[in-house]
C-alpha atoms as a PDB file:
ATOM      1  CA  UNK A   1    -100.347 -11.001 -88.732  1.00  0.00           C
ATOM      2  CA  UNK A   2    -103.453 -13.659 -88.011  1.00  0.00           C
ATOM      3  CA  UNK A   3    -104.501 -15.160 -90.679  1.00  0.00           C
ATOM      4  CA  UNK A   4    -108.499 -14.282 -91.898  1.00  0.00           C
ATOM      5  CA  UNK A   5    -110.984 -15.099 -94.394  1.00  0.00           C
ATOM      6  CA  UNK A   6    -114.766 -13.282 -94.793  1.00  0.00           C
ATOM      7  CA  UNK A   7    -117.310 -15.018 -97.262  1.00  0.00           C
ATOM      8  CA  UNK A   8    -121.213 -14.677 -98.475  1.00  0.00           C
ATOM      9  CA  UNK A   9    -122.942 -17.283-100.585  1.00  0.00           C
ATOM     10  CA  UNK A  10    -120.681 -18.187-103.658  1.00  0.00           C
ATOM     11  CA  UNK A  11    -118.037 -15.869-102.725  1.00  0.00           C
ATOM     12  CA  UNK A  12    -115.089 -15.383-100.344  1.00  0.00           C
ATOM     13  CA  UNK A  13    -111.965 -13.846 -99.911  1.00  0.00           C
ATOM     14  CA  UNK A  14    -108.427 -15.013 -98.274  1.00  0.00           C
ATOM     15  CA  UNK A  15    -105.596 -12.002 -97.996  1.00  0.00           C
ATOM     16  CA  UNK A  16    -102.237 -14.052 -98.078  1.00  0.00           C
ATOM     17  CA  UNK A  17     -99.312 -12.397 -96.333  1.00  0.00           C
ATOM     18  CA  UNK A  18     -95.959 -13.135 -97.797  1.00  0.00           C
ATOM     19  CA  UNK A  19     -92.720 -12.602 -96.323  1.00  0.00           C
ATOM     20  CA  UNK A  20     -91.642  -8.926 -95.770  1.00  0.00           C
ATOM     21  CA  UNK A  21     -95.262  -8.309 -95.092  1.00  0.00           C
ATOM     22  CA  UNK A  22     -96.068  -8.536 -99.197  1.00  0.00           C
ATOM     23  CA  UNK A  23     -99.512  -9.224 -99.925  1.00  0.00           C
ATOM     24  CA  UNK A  24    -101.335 -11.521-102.075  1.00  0.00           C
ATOM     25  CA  UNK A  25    -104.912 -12.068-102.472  1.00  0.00           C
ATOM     26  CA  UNK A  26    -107.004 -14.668-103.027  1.00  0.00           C
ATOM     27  CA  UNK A  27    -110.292 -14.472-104.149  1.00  0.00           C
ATOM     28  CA  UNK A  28    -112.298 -17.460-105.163  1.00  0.00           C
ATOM     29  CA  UNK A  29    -116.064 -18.310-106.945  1.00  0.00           C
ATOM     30  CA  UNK A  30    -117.569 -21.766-107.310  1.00  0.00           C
ATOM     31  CA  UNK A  31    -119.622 -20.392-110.347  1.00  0.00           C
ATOM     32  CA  UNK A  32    -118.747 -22.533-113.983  1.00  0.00           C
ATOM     33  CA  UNK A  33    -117.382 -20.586-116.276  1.00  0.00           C
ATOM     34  CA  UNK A  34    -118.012 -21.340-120.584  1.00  0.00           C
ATOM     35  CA  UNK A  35    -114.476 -21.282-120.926  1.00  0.00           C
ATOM     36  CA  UNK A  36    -112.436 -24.206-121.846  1.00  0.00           C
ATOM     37  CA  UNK A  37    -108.817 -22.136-120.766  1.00  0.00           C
ATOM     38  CA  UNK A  38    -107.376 -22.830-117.427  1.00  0.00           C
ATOM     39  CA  UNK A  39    -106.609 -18.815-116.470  1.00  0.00           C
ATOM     40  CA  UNK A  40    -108.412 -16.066-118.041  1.00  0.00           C
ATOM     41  CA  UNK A  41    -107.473 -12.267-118.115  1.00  0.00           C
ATOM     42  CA  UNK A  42    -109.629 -10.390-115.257  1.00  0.00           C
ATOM     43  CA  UNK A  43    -110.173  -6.684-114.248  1.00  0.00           C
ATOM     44  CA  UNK A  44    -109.824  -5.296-111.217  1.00  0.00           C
ATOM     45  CA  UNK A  45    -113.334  -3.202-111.307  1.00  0.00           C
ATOM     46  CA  UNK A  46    -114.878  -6.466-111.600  1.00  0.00           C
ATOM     47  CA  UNK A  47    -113.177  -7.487-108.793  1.00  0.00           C
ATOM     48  CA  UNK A  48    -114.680  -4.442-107.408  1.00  0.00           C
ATOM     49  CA  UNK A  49    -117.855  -4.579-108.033  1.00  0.00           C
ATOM     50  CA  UNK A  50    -117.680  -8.471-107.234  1.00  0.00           C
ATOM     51  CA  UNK A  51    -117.200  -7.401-103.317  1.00  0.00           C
ATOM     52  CA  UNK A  52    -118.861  -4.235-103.113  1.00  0.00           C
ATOM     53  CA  UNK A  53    -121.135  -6.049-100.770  1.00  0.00           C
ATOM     54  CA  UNK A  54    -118.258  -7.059 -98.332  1.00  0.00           C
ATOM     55  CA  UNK A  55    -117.174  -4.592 -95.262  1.00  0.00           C
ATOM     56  CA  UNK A  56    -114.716  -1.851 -95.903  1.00  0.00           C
ATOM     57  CA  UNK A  57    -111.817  -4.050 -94.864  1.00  0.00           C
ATOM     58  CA  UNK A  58    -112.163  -6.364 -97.556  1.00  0.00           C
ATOM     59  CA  UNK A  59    -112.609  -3.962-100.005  1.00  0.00           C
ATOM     60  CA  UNK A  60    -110.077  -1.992 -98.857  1.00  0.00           C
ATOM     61  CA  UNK A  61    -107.953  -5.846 -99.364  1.00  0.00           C
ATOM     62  CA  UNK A  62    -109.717  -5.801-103.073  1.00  0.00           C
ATOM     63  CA  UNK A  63    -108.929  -2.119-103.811  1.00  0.00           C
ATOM     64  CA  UNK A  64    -104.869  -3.135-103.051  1.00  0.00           C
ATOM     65  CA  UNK A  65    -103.595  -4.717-106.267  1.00  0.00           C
ATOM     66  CA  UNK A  66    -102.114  -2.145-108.951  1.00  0.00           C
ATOM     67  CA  UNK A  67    -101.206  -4.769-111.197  1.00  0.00           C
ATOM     68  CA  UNK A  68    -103.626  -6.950-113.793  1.00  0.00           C
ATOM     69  CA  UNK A  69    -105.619  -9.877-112.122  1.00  0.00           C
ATOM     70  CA  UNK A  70    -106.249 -13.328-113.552  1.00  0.00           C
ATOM     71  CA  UNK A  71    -108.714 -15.609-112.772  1.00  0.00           C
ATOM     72  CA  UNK A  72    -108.066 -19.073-112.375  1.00  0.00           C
ATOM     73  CA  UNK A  73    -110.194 -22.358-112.781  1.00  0.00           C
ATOM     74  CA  UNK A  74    -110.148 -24.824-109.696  1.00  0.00           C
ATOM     75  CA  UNK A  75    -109.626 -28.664-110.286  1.00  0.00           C
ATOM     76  CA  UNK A  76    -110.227 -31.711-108.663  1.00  0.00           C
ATOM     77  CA  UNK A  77    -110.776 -35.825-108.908  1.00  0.00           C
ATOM     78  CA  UNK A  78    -113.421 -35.578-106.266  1.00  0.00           C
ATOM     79  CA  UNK A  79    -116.524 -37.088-108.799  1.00  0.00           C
ATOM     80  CA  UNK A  80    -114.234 -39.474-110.962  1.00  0.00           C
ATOM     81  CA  UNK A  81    -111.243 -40.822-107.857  1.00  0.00           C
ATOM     82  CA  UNK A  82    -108.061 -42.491-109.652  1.00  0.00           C
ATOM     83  CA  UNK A  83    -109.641 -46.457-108.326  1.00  0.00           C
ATOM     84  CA  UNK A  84    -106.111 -47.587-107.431  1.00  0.00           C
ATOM     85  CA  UNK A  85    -102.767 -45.744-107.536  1.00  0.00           C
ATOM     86  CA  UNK A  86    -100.547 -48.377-108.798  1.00  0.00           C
ATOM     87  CA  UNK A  87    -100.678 -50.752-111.935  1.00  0.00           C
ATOM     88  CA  UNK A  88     -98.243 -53.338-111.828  1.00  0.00           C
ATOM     89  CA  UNK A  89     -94.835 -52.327-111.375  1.00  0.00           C
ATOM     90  CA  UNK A  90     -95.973 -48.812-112.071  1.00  0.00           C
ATOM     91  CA  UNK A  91     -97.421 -46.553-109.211  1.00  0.00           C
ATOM     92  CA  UNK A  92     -98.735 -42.544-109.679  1.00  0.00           C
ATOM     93  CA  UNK A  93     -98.419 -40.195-106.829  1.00  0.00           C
ATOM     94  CA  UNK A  94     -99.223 -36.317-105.677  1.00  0.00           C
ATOM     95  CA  UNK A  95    -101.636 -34.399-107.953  1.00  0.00           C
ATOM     96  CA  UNK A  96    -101.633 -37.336-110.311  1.00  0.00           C
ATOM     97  CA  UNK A  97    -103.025 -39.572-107.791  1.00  0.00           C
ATOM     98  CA  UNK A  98    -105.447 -37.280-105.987  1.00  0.00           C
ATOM     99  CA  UNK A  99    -105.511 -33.575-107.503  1.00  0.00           C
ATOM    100  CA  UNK A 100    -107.156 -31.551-105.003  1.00  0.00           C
ATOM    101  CA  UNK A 101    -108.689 -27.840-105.017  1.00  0.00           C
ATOM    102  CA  UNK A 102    -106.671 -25.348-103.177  1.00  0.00           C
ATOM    103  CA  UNK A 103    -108.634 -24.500-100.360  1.00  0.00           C
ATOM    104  CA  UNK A 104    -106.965 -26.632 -97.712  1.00  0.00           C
ATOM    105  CA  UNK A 105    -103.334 -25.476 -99.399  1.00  0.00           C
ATOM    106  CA  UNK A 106    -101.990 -29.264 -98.446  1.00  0.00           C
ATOM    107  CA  UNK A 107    -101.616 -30.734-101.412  1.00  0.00           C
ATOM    108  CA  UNK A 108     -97.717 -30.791-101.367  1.00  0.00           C
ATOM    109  CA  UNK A 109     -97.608 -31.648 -98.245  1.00  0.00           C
ATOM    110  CA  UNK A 110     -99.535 -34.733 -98.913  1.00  0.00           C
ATOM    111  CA  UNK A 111     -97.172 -35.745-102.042  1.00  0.00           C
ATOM    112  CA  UNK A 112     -94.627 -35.638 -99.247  1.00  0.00           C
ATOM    113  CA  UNK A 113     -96.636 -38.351 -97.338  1.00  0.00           C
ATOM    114  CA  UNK A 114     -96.980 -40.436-100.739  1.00  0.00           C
ATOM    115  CA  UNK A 115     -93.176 -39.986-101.293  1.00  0.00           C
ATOM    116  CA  UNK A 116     -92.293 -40.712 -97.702  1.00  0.00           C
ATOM    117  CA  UNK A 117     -94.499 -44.227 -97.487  1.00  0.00           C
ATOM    118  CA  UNK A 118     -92.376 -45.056-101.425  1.00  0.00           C
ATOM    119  CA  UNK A 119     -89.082 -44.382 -99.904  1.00  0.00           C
ATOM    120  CA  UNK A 120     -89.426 -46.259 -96.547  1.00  0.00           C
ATOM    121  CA  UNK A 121     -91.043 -49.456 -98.934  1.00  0.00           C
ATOM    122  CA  UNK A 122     -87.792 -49.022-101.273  1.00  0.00           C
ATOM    123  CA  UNK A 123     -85.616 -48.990 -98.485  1.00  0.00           C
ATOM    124  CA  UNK A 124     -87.471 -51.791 -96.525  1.00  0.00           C
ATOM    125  CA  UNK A 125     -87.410 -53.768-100.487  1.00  0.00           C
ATOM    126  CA  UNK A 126     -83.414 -53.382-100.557  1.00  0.00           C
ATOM    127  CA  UNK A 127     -82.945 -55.066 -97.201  1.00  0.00           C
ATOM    128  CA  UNK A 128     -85.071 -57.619 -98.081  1.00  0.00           C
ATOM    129  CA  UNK A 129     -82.394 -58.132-101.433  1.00  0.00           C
ATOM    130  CA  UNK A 130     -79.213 -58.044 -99.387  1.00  0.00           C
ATOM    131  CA  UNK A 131     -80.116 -60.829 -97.003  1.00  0.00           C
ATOM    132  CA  UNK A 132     -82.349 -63.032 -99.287  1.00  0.00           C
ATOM    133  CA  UNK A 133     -80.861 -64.882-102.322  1.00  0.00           C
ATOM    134  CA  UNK A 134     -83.556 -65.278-104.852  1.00  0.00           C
ATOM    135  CA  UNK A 135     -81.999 -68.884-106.033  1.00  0.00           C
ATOM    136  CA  UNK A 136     -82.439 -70.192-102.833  1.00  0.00           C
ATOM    137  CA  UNK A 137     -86.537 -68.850-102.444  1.00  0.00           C
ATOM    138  CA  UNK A 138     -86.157 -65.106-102.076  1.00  0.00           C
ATOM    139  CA  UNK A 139     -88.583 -63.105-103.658  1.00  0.00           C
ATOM    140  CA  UNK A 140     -87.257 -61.574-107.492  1.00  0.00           C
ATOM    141  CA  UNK A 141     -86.823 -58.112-107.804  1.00  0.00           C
ATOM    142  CA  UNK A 142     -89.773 -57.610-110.115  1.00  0.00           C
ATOM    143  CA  UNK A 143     -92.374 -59.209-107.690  1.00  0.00           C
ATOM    144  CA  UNK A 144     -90.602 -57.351-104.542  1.00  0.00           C
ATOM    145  CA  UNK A 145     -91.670 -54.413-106.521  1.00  0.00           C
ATOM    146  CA  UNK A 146     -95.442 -55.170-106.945  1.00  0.00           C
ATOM    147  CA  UNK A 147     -95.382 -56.163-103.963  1.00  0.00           C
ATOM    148  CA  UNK A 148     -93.806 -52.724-102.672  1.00  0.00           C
ATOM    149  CA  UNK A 149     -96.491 -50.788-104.652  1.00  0.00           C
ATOM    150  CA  UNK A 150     -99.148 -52.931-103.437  1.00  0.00           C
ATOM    151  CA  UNK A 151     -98.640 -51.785-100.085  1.00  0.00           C
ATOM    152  CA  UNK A 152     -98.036 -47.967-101.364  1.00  0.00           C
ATOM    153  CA  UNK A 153    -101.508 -48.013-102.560  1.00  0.00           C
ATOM    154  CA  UNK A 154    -103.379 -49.719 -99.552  1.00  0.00           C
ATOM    155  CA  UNK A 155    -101.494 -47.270 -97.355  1.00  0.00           C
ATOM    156  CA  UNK A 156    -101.989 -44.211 -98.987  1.00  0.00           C
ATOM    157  CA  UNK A 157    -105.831 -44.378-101.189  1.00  0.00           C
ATOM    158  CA  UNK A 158    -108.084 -43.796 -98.490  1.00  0.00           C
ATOM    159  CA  UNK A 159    -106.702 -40.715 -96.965  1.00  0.00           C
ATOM    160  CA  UNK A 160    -105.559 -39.260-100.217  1.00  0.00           C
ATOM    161  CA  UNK A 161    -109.177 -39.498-101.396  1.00  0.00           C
ATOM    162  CA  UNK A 162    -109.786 -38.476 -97.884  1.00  0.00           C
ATOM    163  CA  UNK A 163    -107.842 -34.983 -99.095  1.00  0.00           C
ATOM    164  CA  UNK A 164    -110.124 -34.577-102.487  1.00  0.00           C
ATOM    165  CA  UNK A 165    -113.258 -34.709-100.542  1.00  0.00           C
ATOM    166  CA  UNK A 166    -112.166 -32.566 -97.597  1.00  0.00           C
ATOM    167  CA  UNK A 167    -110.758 -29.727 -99.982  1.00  0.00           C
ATOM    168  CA  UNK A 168    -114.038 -29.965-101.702  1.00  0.00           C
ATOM    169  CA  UNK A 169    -116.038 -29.742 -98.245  1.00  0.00           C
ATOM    170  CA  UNK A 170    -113.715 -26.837 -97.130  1.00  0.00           C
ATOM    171  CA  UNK A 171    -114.190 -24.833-100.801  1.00  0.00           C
ATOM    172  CA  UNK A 172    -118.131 -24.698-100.319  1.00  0.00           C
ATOM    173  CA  UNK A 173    -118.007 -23.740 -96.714  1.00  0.00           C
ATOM    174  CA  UNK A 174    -115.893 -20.625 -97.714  1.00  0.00           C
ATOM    175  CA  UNK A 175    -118.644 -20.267-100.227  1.00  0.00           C
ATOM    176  CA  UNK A 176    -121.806 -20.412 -98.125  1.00  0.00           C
ATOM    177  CA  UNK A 177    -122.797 -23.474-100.160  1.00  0.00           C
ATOM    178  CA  UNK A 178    -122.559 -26.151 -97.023  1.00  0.00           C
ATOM    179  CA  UNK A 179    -126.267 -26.455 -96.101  1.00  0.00           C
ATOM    180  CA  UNK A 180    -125.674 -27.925 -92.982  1.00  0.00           C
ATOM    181  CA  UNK A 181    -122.886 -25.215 -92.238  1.00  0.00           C
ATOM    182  CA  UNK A 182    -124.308 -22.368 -94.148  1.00  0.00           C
ATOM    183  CA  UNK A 183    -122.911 -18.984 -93.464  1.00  0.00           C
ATOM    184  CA  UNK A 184    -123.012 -19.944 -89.661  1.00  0.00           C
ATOM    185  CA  UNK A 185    -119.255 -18.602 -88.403  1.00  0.00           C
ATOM    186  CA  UNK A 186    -118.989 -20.588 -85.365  1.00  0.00           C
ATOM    187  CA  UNK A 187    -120.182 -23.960 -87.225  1.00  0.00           C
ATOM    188  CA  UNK A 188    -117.775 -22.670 -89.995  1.00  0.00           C
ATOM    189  CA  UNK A 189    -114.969 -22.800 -87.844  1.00  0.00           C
ATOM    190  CA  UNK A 190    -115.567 -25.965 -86.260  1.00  0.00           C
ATOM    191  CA  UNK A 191    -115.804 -27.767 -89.381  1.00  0.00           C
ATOM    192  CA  UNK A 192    -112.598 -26.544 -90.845  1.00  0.00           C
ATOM    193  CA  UNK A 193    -110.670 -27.339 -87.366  1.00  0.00           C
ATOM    194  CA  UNK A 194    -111.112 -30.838 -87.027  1.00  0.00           C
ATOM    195  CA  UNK A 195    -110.505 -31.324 -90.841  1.00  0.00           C
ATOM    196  CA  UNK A 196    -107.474 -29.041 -90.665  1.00  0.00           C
ATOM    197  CA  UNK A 197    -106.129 -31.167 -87.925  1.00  0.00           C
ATOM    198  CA  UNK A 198    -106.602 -34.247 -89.093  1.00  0.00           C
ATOM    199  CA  UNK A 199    -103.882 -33.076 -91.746  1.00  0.00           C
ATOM    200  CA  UNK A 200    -101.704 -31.545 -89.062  1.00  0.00           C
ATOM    201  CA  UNK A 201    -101.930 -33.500 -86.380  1.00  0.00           C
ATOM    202  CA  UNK A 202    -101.070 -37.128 -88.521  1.00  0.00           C
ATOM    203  CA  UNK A 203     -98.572 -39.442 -87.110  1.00  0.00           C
ATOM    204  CA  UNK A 204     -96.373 -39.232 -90.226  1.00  0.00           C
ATOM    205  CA  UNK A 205     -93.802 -42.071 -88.304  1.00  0.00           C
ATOM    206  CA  UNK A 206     -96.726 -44.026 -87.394  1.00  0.00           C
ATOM    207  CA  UNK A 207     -97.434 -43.700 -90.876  1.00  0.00           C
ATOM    208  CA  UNK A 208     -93.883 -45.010 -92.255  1.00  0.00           C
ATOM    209  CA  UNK A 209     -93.988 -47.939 -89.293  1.00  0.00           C
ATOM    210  CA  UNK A 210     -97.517 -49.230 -90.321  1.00  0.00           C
ATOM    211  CA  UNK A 211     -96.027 -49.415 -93.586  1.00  0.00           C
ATOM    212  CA  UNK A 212     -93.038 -51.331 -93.256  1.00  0.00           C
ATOM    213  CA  UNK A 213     -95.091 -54.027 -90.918  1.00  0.00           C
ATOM    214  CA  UNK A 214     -97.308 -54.323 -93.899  1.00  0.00           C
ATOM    215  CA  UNK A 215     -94.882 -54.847 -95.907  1.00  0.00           C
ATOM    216  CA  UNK A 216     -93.454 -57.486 -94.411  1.00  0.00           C
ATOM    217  CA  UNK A 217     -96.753 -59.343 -94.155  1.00  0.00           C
ATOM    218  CA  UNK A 218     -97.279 -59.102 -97.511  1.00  0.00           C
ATOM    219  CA  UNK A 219     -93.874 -60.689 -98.029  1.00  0.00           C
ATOM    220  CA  UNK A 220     -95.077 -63.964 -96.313  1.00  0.00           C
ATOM    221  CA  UNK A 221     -98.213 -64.504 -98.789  1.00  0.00           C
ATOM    222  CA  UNK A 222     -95.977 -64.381-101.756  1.00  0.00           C
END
């Protein structure tokens, strides 16, 4: 099944298809709530009522569920960005680093990139220990690290902030709230493909290369 999505102004809907063709449905607002909860108990006749405006597929999509809805409030870091990821000897990664709204669904995928840039800096770091002696002018273990996470964080801020902004962008286009987009379907869809593939399409071992050569030439200044 293709996947689809339909939206108006401040509204849209995304049917997800599961395996063994099980269906769950998304349906998302930008309007604030007064609520200080992170879910809330819904209905579905608000749900309803919410889309009666849609066409008959969608409300056939809203008309599905037998069982209780729950709405649930959308986060991100996109108006107060973490300034650095790394403190020290300490670093933060994934949603702690760059919590993201859904509406790219990447956000895993980019904890994988944070994780994958940490593990080729550890491995790179452990080399560096096995043929360097620190009491003949190696680097100790403790600056190795900072060093390490140094080069985590120049690596990895830009396009994880990148992410925030992007899933932000993506979340008012579905919501008719992009003035320059508006509810415009071919503008629409150009705007989400090139941001979509700059997530698929990234050179994750150019990624993991880039690192380890900056690495090293951070290794030299110490």
């Amino acid at each position: 099944m293709r996947s689809a999505a339909w939206s108006q102004r401040k509204k849209h809907i995304l049917p997800l298809v599961r395996r063994k063709q099980k269906l769950d449905t998304c349906i998302s607002g930008l309007t604030r709530g007064d609520s200080e909860k992170f879910t809330l108990p819904a209905r579905k006749a608000d749900a309803v009522k919410a889309f009666e405006g849609f066409n008959t597929a969608v409300r056939a999509i809203i008309d599905m569920p037998q069982n209780e809805l729950s709405k649930w409030a959308v986060f991100d870091t996109c108006v107060y960005p973490v300034p650095t990821f790394i403190r020290g000897r300490v670093c933060i990664s994934g949603d702690a680093a760059h919590a993201a709204a859904t509406y790219h669904g990447t956000g895993a995928s980019f904890a994988v990139e944070d994780a994958a840039v940490l593990a080729q800096l550890l491995s790179t770091a452990d080399e560096y220990t096995e043929s360097h002696d620190v009491e003949n002018g190696g680097i100790s273990k403790p600056n190795l690290l900072r060093k390490s996470l140094e080069t985590y964080n120049s690596i990895r801020l830009e396009r994880a902030h990148w992410l925030v902004e992007t899933s932000r962008h993506i979340g008012k286009i579905y919501q008719g709230q992009n003035a320059e987009v508006g509810v415009d379907s071919t503008k629409c869809a150009q705007e989400i493909d090139w941001r979509c593939r700059k997530i698929w399409h990234y050179d994750v071992n150019q990624m993991t290369r880039e690192t380890k050569e900056l690495f090293t030439k951070q290794l030299e200044t110490v």
